[in-house]
C-alpha atoms as a PDB file:
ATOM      1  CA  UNK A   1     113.693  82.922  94.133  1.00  0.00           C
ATOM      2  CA  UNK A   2     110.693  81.316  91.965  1.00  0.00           C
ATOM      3  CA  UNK A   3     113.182  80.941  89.393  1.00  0.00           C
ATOM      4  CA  UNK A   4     115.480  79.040  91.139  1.00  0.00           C
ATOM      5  CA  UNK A   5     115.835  75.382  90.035  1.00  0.00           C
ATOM      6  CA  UNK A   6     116.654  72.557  92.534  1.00  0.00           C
ATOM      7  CA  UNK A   7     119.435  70.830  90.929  1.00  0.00           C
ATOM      8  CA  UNK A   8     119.451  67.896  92.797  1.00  0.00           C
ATOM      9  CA  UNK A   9     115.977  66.932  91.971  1.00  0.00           C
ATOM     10  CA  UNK A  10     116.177  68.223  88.579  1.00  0.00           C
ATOM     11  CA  UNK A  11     119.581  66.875  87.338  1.00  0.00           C
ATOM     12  CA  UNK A  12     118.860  63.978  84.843  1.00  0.00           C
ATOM     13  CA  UNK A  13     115.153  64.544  84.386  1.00  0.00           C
ATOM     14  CA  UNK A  14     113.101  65.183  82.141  1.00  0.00           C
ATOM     15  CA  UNK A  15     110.959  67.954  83.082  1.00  0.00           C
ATOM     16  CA  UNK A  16     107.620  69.835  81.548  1.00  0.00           C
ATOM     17  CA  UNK A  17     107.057  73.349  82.352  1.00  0.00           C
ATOM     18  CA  UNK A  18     103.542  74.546  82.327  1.00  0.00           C
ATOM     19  CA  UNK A  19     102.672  78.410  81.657  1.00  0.00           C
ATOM     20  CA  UNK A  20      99.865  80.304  81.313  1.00  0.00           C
ATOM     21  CA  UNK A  21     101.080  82.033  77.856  1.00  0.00           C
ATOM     22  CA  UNK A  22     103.681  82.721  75.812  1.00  0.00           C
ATOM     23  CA  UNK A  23     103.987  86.381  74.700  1.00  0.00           C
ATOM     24  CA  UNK A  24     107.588  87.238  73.725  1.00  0.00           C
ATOM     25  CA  UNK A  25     109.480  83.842  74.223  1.00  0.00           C
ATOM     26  CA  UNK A  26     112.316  84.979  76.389  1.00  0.00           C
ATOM     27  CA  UNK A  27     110.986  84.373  79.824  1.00  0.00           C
ATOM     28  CA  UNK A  28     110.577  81.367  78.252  1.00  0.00           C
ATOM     29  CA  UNK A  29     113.731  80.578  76.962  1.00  0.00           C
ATOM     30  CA  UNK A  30     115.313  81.775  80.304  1.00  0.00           C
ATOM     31  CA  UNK A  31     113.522  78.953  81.990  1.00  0.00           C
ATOM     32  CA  UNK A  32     114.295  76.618  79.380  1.00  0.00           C
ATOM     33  CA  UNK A  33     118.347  77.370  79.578  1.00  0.00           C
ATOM     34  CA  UNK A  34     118.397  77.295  83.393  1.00  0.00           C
ATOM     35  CA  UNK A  35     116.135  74.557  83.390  1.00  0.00           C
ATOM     36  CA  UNK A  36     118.972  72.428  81.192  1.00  0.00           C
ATOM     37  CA  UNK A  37     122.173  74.352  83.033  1.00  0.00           C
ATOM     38  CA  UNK A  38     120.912  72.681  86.277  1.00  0.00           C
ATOM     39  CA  UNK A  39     121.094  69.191  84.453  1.00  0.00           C
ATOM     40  CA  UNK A  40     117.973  68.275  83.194  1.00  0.00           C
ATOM     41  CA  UNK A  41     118.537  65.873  80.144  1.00  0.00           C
ATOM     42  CA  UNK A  42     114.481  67.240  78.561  1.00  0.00           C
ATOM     43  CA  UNK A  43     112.193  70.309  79.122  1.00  0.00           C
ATOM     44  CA  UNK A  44     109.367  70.116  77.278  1.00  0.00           C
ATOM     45  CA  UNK A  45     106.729  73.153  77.431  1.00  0.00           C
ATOM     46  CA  UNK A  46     102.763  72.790  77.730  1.00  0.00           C
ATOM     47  CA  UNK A  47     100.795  76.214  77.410  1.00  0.00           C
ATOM     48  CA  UNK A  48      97.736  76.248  79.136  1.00  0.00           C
ATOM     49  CA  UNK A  49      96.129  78.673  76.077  1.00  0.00           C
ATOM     50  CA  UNK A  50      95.748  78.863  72.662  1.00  0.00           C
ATOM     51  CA  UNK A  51      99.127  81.004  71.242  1.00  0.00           C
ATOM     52  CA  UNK A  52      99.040  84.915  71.807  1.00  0.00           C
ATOM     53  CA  UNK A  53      98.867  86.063  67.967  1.00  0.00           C
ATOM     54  CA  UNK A  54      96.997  89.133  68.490  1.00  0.00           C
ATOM     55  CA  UNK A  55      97.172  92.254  70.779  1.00  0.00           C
ATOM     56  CA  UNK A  56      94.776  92.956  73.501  1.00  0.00           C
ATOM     57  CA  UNK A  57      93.011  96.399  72.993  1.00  0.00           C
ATOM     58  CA  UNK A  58      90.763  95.192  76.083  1.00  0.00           C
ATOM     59  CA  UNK A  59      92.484  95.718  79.494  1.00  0.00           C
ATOM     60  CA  UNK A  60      95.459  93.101  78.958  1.00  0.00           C
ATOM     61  CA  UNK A  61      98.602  94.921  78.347  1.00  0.00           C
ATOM     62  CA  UNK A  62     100.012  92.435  75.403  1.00  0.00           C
ATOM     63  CA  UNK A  63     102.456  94.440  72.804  1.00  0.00           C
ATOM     64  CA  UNK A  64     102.206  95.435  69.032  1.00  0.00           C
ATOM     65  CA  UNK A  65     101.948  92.193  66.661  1.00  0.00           C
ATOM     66  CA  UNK A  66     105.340  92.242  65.498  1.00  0.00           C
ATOM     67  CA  UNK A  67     106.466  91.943  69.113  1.00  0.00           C
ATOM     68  CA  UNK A  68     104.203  88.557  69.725  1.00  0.00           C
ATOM     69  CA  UNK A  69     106.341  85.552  68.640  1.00  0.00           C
ATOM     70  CA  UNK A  70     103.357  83.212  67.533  1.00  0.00           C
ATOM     71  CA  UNK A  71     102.017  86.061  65.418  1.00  0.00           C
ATOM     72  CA  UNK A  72     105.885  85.845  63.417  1.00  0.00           C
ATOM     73  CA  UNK A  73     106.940  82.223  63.889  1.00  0.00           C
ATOM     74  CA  UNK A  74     105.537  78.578  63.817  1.00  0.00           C
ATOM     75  CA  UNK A  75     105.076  76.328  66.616  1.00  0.00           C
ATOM     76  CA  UNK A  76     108.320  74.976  66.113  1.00  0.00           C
ATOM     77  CA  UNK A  77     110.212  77.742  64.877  1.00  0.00           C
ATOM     78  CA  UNK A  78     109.302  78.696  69.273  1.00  0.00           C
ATOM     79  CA  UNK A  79     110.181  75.434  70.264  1.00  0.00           C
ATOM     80  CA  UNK A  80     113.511  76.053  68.675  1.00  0.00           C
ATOM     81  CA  UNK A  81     113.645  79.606  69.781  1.00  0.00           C
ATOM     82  CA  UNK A  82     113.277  78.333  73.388  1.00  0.00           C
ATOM     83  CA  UNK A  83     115.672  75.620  72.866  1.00  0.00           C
ATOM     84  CA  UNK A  84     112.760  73.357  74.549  1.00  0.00           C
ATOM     85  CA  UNK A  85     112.376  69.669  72.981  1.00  0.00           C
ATOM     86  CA  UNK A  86     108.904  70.004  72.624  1.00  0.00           C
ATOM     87  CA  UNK A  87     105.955  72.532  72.710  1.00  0.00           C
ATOM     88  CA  UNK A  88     102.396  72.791  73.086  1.00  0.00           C
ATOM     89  CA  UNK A  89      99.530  74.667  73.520  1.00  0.00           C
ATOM     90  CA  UNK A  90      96.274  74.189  74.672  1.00  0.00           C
ATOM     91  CA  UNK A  91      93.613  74.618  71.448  1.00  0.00           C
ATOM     92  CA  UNK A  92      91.189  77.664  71.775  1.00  0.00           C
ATOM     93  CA  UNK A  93      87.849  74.934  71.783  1.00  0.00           C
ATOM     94  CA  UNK A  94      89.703  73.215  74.934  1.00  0.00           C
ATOM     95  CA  UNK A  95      90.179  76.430  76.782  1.00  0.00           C
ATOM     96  CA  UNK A  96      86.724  77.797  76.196  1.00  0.00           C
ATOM     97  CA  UNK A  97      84.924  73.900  77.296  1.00  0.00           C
ATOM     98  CA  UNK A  98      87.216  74.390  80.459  1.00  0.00           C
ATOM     99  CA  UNK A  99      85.456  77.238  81.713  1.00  0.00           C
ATOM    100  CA  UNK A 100      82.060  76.625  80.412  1.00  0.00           C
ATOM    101  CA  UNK A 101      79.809  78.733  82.404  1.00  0.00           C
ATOM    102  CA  UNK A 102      75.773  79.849  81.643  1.00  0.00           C
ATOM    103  CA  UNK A 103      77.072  83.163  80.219  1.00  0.00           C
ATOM    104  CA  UNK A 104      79.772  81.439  77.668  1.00  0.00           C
ATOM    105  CA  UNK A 105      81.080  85.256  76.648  1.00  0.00           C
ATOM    106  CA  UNK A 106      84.717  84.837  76.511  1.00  0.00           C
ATOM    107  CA  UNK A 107      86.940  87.521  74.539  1.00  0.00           C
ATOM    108  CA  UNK A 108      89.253  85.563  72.530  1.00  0.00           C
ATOM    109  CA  UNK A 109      90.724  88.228  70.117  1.00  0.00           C
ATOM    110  CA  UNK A 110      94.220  87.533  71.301  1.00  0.00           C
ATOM    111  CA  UNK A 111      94.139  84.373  70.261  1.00  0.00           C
ATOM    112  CA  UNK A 112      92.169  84.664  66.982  1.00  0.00           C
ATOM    113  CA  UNK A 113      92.058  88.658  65.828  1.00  0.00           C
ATOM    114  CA  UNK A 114      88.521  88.998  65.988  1.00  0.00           C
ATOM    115  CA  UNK A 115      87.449  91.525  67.987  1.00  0.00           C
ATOM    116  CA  UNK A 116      83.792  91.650  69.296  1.00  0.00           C
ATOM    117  CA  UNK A 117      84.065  95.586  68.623  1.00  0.00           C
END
């Protein structure tokens, strides 16, 4: 039911999805292609972190590299892929000064392959 779009409010507009990540791309392009069969004339994507190029050998069950799509294609080589008309991702420096805290120790190997072991 989350994935259910409301056609009459959605029919004609432009609309921006927001997601936490994008690992693979196809939930992704699912969205996108419902988003667009229920009439919207734009989706547009905005990824609230950096792009997933690495696996997570820490607790976060991510798959092999040559499974993660940002780790094999360009920015807009996704956008394509997802048939969106635009994407973006947050930067890594924007996600880390959002949750600046007193003990600023933040794994980020997913996003950059180095691993603090």
């Amino acid at each position: 039911m989350k994935l259910s779009p409301m056609t009459d409010i959605i029919k004609g507009k432009r609309v921006i999805v927001v997601d936490d990540s994008i690992v693979r791309g196809t939930t992704s392009k699912r969205i996108v292609r419902m988003l667009k069969q229920a009439g919207a004339s734009e989706v547009h994507m905005r990824v609230s972190s950096p792009p997933t190029t690495d696996p997570c050998f820490y607790g976060v069950d991510t798959p092999n590299k040559d499974k993660l799509i940002a780790a094999n294609m360009s920015q807009d080589d996704i956008c394509k892929f997802i048939e969106a008309d635009s994407l973006a991702y947050l930067d890594e420096a924007s996600l880390l000064r959002s949750v600046k805290t007193d003990t600023d120790n933040y794994c980020t190997a997913c996003f950059t392959g180095k691993y603090i072991v």
